[in-house]
C-alpha atoms as a PDB file:
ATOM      1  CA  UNK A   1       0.000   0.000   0.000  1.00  0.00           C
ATOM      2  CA  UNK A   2       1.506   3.448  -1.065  1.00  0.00           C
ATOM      3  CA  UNK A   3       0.920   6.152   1.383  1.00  0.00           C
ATOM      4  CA  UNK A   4       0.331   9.555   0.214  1.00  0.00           C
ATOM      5  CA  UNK A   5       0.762  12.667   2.269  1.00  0.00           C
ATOM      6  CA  UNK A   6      -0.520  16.235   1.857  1.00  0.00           C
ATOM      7  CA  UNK A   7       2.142  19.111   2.780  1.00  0.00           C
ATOM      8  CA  UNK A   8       0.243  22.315   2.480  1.00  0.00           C
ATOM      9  CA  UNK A   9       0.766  25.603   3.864  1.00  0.00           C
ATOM     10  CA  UNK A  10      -1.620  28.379   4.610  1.00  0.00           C
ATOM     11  CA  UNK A  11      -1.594  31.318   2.622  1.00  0.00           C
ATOM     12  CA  UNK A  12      -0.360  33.531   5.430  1.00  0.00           C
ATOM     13  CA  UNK A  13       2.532  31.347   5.839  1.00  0.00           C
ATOM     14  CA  UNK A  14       3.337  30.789   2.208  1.00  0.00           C
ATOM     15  CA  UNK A  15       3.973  34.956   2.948  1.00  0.00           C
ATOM     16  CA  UNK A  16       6.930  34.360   5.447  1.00  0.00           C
ATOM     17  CA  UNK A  17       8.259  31.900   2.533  1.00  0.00           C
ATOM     18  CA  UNK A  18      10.815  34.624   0.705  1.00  0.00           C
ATOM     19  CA  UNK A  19      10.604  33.926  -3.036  1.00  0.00           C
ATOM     20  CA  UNK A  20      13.948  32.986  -4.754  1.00  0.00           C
ATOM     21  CA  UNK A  21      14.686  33.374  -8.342  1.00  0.00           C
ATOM     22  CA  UNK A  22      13.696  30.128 -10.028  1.00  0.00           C
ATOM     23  CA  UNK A  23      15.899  27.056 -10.966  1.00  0.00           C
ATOM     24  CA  UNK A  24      15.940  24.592 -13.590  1.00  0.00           C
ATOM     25  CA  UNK A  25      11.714  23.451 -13.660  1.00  0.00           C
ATOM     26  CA  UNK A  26       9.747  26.255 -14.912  1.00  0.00           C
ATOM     27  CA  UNK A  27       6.309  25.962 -12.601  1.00  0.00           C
ATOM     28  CA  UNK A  28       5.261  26.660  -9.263  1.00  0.00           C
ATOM     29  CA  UNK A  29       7.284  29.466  -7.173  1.00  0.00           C
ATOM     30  CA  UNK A  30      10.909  28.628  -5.013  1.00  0.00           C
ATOM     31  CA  UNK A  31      10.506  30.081  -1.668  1.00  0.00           C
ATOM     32  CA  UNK A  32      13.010  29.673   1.353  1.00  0.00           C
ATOM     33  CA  UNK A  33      11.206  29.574   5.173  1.00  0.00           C
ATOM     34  CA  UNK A  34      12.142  32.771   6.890  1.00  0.00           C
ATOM     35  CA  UNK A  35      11.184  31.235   9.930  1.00  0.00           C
ATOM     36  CA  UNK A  36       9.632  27.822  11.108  1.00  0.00           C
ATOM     37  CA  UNK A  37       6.391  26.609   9.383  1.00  0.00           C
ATOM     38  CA  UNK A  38       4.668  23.325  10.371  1.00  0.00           C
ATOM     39  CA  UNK A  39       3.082  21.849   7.468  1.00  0.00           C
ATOM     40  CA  UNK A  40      -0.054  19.856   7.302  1.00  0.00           C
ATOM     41  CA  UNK A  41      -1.793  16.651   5.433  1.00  0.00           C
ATOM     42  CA  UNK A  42      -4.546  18.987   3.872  1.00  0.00           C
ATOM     43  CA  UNK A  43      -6.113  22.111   3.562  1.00  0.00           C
ATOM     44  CA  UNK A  44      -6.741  22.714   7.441  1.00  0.00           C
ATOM     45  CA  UNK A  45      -5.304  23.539   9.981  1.00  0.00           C
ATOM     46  CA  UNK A  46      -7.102  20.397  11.718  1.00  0.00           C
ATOM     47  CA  UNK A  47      -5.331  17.973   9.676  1.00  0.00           C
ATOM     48  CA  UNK A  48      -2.110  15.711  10.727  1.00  0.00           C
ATOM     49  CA  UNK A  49       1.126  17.911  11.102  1.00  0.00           C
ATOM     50  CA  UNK A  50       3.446  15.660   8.699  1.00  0.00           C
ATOM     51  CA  UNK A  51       6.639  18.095   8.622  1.00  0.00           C
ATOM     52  CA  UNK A  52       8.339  21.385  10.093  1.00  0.00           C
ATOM     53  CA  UNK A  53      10.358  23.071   7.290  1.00  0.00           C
ATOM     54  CA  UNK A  54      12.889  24.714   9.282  1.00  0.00           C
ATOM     55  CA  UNK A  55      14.165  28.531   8.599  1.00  0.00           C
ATOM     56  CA  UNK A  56      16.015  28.693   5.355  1.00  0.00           C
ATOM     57  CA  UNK A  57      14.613  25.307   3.818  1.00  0.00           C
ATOM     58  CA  UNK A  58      14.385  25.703   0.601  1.00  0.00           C
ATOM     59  CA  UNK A  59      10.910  24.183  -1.048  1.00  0.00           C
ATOM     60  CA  UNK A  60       8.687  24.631  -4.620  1.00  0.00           C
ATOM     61  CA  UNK A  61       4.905  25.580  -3.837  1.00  0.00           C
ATOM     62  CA  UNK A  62       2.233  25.352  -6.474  1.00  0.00           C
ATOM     63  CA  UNK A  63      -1.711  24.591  -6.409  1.00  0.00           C
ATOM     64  CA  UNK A  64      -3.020  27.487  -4.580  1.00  0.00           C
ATOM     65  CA  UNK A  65      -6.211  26.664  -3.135  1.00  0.00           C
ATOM     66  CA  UNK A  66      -8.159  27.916  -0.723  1.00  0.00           C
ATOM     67  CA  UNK A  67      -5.516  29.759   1.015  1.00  0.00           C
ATOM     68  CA  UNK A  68      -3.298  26.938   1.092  1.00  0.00           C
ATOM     69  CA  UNK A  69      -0.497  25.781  -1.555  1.00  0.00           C
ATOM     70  CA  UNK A  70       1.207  22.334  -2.185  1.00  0.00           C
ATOM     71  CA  UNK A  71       4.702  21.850  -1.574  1.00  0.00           C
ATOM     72  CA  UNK A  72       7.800  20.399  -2.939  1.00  0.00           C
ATOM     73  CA  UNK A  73      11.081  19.370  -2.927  1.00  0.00           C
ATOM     74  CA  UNK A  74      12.995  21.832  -4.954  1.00  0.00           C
ATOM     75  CA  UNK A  75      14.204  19.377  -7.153  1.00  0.00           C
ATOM     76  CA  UNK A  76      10.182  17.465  -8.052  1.00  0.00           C
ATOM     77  CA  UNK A  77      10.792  17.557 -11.823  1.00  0.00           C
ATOM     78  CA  UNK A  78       7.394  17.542 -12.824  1.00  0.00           C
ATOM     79  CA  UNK A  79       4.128  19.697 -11.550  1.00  0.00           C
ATOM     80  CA  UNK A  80       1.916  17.019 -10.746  1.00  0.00           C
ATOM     81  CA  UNK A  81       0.036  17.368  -7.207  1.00  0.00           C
ATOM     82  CA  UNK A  82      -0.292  13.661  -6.668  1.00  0.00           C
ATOM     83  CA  UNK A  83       3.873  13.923  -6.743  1.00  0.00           C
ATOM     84  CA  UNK A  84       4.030  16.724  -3.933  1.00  0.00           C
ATOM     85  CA  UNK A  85       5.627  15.664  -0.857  1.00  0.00           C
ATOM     86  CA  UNK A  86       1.831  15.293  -0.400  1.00  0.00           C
ATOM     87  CA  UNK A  87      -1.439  15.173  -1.874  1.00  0.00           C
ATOM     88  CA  UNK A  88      -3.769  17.368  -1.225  1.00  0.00           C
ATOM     89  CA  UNK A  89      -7.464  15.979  -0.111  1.00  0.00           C
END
């Protein structure tokens, strides 16, 4: 059985996220934590805390929704949701 995680950030957070100038893949936005942001298995703030990017991680967001993005590993090569470190519900 594969298990499949949402990471997801709330809009306000995706805020303290500094945008970097982009790198090789040409979709979603490179931002770097400017301080500590839990992120969650959906689009809630009631849903499973799955991962803490810590200040100056370096991630891809995309899929803005609701107030809340998906996020990747800087290096995901394509923009598919189902391949973000989660997937949204």
């Amino acid at each position: 059985m594969v298990l499949k995680r949402v990471i997801l950030l709330p809009m306000v957070l995706f805020m303290l996220l500094a945008s970097l100038p982009a790198s090789a893949a040409d979709w979603g936005e490179v931002r770097r934590a400017e301080v500590n942001l839990n992120v969650r298995e959906g689009r809630s703030p009631k849903t499973k805390h799955v991962k803490t990017l810590m200040k100056g991680d370096t991630v891809r967001v995309d899929f803005l929704k609701n107030d809340w993005v998906a996020v990747f590993d800087l290096d995901a090569p394509v923009r598919d949701e189902k391949r973000a470190i989660a997937t949204p519900m």
